[in-house]
Protein backbone atom coordinates (compact mmCIF):
# COMPACT_ATOMS: atom_id res chain seq x y z
CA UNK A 1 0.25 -11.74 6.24
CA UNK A 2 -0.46 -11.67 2.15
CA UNK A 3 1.55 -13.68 0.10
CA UNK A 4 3.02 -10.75 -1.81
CA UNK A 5 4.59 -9.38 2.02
CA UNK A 6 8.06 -10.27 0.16
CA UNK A 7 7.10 -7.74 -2.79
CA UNK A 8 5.77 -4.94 0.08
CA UNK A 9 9.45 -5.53 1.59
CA UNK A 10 11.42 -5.25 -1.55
CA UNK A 11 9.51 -2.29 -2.74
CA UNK A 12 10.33 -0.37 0.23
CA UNK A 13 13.97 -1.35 0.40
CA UNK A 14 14.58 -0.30 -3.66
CA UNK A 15 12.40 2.87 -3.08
CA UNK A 16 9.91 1.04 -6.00
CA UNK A 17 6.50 2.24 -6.20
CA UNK A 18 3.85 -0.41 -6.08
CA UNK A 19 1.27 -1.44 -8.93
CA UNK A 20 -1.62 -2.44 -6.15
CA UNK A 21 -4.59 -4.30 -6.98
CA UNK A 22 -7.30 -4.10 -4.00
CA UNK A 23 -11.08 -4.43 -3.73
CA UNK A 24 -12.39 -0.74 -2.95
CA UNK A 25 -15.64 -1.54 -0.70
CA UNK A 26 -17.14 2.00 -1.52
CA UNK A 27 -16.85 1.42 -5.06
CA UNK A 28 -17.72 -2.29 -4.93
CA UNK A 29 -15.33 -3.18 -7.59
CA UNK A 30 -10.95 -4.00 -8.13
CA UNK A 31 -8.91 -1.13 -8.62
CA UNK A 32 -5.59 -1.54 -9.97
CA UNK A 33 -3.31 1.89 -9.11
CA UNK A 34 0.46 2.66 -9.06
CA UNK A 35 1.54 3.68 -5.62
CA UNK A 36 3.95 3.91 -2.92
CA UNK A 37 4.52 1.72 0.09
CA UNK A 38 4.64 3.39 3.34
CA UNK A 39 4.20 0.77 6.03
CA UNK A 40 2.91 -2.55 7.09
CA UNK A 41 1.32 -2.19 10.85
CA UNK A 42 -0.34 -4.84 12.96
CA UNK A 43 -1.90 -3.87 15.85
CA UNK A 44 -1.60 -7.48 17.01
CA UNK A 45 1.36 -9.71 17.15
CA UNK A 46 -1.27 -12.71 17.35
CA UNK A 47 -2.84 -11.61 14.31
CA UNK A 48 -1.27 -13.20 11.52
CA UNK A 49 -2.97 -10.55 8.97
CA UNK A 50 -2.52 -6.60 9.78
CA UNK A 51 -3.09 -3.26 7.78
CA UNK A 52 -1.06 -1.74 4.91
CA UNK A 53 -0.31 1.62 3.97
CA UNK A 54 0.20 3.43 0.82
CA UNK A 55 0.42 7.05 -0.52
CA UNK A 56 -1.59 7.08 -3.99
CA UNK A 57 -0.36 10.34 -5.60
CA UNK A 58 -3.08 10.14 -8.24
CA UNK A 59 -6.03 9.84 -5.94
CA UNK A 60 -7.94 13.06 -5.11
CA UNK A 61 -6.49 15.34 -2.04
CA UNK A 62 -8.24 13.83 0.88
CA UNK A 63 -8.32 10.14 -0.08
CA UNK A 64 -4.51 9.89 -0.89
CA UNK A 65 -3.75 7.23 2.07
CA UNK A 66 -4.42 3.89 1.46
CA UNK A 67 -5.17 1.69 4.84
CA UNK A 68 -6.08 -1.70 3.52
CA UNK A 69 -6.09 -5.13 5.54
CA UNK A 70 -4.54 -8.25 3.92
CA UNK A 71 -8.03 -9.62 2.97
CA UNK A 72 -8.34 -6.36 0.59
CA UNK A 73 -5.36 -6.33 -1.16
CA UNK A 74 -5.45 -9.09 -4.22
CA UNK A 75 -1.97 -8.59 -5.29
CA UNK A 76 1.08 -6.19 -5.53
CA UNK A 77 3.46 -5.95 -8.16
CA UNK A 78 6.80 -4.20 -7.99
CA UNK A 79 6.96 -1.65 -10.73
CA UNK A 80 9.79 -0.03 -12.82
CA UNK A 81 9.15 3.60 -11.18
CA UNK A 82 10.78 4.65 -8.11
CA UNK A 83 10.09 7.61 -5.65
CA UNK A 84 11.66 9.41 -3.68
CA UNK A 85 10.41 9.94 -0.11
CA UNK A 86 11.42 13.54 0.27
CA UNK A 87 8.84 14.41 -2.45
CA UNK A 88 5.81 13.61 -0.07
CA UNK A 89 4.15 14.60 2.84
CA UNK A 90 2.90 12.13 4.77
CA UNK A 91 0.51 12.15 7.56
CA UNK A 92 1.91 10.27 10.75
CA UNK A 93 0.06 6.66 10.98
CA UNK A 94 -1.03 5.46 13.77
């Protein structure tokens, strides 16, 4: 589990979107984007690390869900923005 679970947790509670610094592997490079926290899934209770979710609402249609694993994910910031979760449409995760 990433050391910023707490913020993931507290972002979701306050409805507070996320600012989300992760290592993109197609673009070989940190990206640093404002988003919103949908879900933290493992598919293993033995695994200690697991898979989180986010909605980016400024990424192009088709590449809005964000499914990255702990070791991705450099650091998350809560941010002053909220959202409401009415206003998207999100694809069932599974």
């Amino acid at each position: 589990m990433l050391i910023d679970h707490d913020v993931f947790i507290q972002a979701v509670k306050t409805k507070s979107k996320i600012i989300l610094t992760f290592f993109s592997g197609q673009q070989s490079l940190y990206l640093t984007r404002l988003c919103v926290p949908i879900e933290f899934n493992r598919s293993d209770p033995e695994d200690i690390s697991g898979c989180y979710y986010f909605w980016d609402p400024e990424a192009e249609v088709g590449e809005r869900l964000l499914v990255l694993r702990t070791s991705e994910i450099a650091f998350m910031e809560l941010s002053d923005e909220t959202f409401d979760p009415a206003d998207y449409i999100i694809p069932e995760i599974r």
